[in-house]
N, C-alpha and C. Protein backbone atom coordinates (compact mmCIF):
# COMPACT_ATOMS: atom_id res chain seq x y z
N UNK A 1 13.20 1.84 7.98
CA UNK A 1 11.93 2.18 7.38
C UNK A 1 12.03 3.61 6.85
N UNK A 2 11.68 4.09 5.44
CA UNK A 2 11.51 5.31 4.86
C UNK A 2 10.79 5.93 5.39
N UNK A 3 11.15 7.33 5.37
CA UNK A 3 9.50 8.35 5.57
C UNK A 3 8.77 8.21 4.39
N UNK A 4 7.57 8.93 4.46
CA UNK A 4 6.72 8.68 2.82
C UNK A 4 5.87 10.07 3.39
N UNK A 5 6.31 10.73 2.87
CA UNK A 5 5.38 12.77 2.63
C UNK A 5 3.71 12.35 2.15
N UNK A 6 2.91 12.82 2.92
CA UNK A 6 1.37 12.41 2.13
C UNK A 6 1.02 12.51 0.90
N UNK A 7 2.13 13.66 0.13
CA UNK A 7 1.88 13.39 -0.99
C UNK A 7 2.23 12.68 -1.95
N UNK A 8 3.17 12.08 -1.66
CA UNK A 8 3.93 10.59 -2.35
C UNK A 8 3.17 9.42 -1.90
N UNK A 9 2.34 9.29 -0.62
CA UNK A 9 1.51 8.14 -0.17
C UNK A 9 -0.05 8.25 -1.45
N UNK A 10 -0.45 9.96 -1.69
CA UNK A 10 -1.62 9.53 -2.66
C UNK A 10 -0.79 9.34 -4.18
N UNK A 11 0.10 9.74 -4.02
CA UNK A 11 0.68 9.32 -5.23
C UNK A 11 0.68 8.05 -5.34
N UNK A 12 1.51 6.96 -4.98
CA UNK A 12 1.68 6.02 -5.20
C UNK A 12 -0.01 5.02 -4.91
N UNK A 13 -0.56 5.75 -3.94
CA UNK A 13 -2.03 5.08 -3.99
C UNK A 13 -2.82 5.22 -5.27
N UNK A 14 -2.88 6.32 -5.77
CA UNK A 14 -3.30 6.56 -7.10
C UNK A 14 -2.80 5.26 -8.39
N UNK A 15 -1.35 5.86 -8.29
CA UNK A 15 -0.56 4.63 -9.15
C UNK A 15 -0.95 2.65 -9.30
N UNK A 16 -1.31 2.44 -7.59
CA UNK A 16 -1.60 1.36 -7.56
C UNK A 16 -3.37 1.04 -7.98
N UNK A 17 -4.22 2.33 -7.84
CA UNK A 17 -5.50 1.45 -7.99
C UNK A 17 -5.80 1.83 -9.76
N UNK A 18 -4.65 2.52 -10.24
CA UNK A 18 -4.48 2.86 -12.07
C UNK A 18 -4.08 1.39 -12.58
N UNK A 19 -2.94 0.69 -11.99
CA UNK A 19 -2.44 -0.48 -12.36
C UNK A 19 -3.62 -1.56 -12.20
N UNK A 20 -5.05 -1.77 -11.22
CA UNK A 20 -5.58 -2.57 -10.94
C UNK A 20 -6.50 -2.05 -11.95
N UNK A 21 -7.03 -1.15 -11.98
CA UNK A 21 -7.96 -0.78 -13.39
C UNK A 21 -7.78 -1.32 -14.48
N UNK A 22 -6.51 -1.23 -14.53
CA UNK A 22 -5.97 -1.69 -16.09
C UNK A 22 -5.70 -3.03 -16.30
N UNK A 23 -5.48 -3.95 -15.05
CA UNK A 23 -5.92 -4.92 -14.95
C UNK A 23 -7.08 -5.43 -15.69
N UNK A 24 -8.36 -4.80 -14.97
CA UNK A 24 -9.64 -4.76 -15.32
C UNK A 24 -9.87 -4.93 -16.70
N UNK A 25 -9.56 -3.72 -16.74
CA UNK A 25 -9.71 -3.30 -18.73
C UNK A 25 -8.86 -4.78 -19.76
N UNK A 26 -7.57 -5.24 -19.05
CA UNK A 26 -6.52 -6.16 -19.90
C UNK A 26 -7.66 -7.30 -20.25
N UNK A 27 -8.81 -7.90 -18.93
CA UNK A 27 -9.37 -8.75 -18.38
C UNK A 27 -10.51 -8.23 -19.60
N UNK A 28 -10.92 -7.41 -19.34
CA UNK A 28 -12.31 -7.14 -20.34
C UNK A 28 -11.62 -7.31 -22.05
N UNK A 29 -10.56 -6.68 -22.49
CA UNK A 29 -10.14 -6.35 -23.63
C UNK A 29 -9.83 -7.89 -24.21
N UNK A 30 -9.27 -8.60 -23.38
CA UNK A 30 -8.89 -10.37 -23.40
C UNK A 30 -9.75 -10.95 -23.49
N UNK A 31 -11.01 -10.77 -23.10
CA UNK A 31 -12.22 -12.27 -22.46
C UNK A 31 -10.77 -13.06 -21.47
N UNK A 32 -10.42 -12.64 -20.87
CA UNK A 32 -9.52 -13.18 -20.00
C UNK A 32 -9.53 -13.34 -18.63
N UNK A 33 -9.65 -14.25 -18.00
CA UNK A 33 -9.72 -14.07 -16.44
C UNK A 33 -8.65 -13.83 -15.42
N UNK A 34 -7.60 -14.28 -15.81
CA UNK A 34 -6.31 -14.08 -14.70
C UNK A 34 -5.75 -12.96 -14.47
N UNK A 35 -5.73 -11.59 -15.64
CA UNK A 35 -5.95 -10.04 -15.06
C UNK A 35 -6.35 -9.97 -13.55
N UNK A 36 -7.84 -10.52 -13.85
CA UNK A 36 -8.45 -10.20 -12.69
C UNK A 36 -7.78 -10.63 -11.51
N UNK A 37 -6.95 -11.82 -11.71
CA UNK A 37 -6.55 -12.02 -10.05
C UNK A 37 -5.21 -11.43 -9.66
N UNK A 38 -4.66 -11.37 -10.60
CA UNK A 38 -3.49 -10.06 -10.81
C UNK A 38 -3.80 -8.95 -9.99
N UNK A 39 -4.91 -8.42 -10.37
CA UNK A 39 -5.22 -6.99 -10.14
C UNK A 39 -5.40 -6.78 -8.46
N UNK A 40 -5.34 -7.84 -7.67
CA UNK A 40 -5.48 -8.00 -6.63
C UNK A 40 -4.17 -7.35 -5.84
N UNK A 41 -3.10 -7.51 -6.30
CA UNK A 41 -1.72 -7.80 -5.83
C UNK A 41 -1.39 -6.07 -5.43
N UNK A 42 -2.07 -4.87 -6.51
CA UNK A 42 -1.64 -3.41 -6.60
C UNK A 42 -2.62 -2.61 -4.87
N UNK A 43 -4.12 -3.73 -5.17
CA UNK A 43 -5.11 -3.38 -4.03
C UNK A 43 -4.55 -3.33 -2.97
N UNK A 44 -3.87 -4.89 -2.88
CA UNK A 44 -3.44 -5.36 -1.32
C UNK A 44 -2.08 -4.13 -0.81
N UNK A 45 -1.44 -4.03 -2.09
CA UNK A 45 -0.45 -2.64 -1.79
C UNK A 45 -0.73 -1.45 -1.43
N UNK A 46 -1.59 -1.41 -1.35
CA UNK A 46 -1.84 0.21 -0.89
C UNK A 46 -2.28 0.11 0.21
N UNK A 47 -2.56 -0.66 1.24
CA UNK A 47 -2.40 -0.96 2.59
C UNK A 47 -0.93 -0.64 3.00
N UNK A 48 -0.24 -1.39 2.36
CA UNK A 48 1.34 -1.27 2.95
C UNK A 48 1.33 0.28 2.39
N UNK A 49 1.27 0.76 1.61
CA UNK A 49 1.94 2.01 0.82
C UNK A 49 0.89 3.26 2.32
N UNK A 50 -0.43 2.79 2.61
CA UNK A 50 -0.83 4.26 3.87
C UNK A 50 -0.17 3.89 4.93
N UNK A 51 0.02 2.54 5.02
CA UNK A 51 0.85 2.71 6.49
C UNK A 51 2.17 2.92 6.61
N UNK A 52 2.80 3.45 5.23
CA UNK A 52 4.48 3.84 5.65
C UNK A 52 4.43 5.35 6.95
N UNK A 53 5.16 5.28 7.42
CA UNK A 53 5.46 6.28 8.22
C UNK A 53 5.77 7.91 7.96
N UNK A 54 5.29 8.52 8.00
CA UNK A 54 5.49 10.31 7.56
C UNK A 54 6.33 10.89 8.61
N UNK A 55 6.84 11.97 7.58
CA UNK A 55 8.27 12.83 8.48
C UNK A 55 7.51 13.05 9.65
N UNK A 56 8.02 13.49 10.75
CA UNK A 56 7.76 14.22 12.09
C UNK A 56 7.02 13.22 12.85
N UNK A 57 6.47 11.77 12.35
CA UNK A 57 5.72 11.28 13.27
C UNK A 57 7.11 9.69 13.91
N UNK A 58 6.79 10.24 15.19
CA UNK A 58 7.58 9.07 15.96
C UNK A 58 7.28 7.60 15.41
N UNK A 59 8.40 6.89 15.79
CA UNK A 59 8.13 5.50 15.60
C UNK A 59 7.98 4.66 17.24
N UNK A 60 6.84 4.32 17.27
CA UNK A 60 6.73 3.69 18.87
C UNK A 60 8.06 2.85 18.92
N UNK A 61 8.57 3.36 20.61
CA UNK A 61 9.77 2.43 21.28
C UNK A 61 9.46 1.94 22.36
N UNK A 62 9.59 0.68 22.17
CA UNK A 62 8.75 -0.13 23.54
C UNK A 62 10.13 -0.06 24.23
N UNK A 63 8.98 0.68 25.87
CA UNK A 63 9.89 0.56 27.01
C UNK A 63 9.95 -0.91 27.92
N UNK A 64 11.00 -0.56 28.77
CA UNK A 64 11.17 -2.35 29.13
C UNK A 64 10.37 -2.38 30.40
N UNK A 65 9.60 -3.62 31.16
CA UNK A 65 9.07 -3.63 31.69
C UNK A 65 9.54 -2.94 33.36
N UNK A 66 8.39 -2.57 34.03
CA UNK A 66 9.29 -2.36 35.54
C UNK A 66 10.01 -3.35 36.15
N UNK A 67 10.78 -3.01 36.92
CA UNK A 67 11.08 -4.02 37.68
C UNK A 67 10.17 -4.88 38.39
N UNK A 68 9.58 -4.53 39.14
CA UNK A 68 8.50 -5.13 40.22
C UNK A 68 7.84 -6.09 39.65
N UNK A 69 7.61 -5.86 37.92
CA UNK A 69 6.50 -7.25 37.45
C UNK A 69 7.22 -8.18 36.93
């Protein structure tokens, strides 16, 4: 898994809700409807794109259970 610096995370967040806009606009400029469901695909990305991981922050390591349980 990459690190991603916060400022490459609003970057690329930026990037993705520019691509869904323009979606929008393709959809308005067309009388077209399937833009619109397109435009879905950049939204759902920027979930994955805040939760990449940033320098200095650990990645949880699951420890193994005790013995006893």
């Amino acid at each position: 898994m990459t690190l991603v610096t916060g400022t490459r995370k609003f970057g690329i967040t930026a990037l993705l809700f520019a691509l869904a806009v323009g979606c929008v606009a393709l959809a308005s400029a067309t009388d077209r409807v399937w833009p619109l469901f397109v435009a879905w695909i950049p939204l759902l990305s920027v979930v994955w794109a805040l939760t990449r991981p940033e320098p200095g922050e650990e990645t949880p390591v699951s420890e193994p259970p005790p013995d006893g349980v």
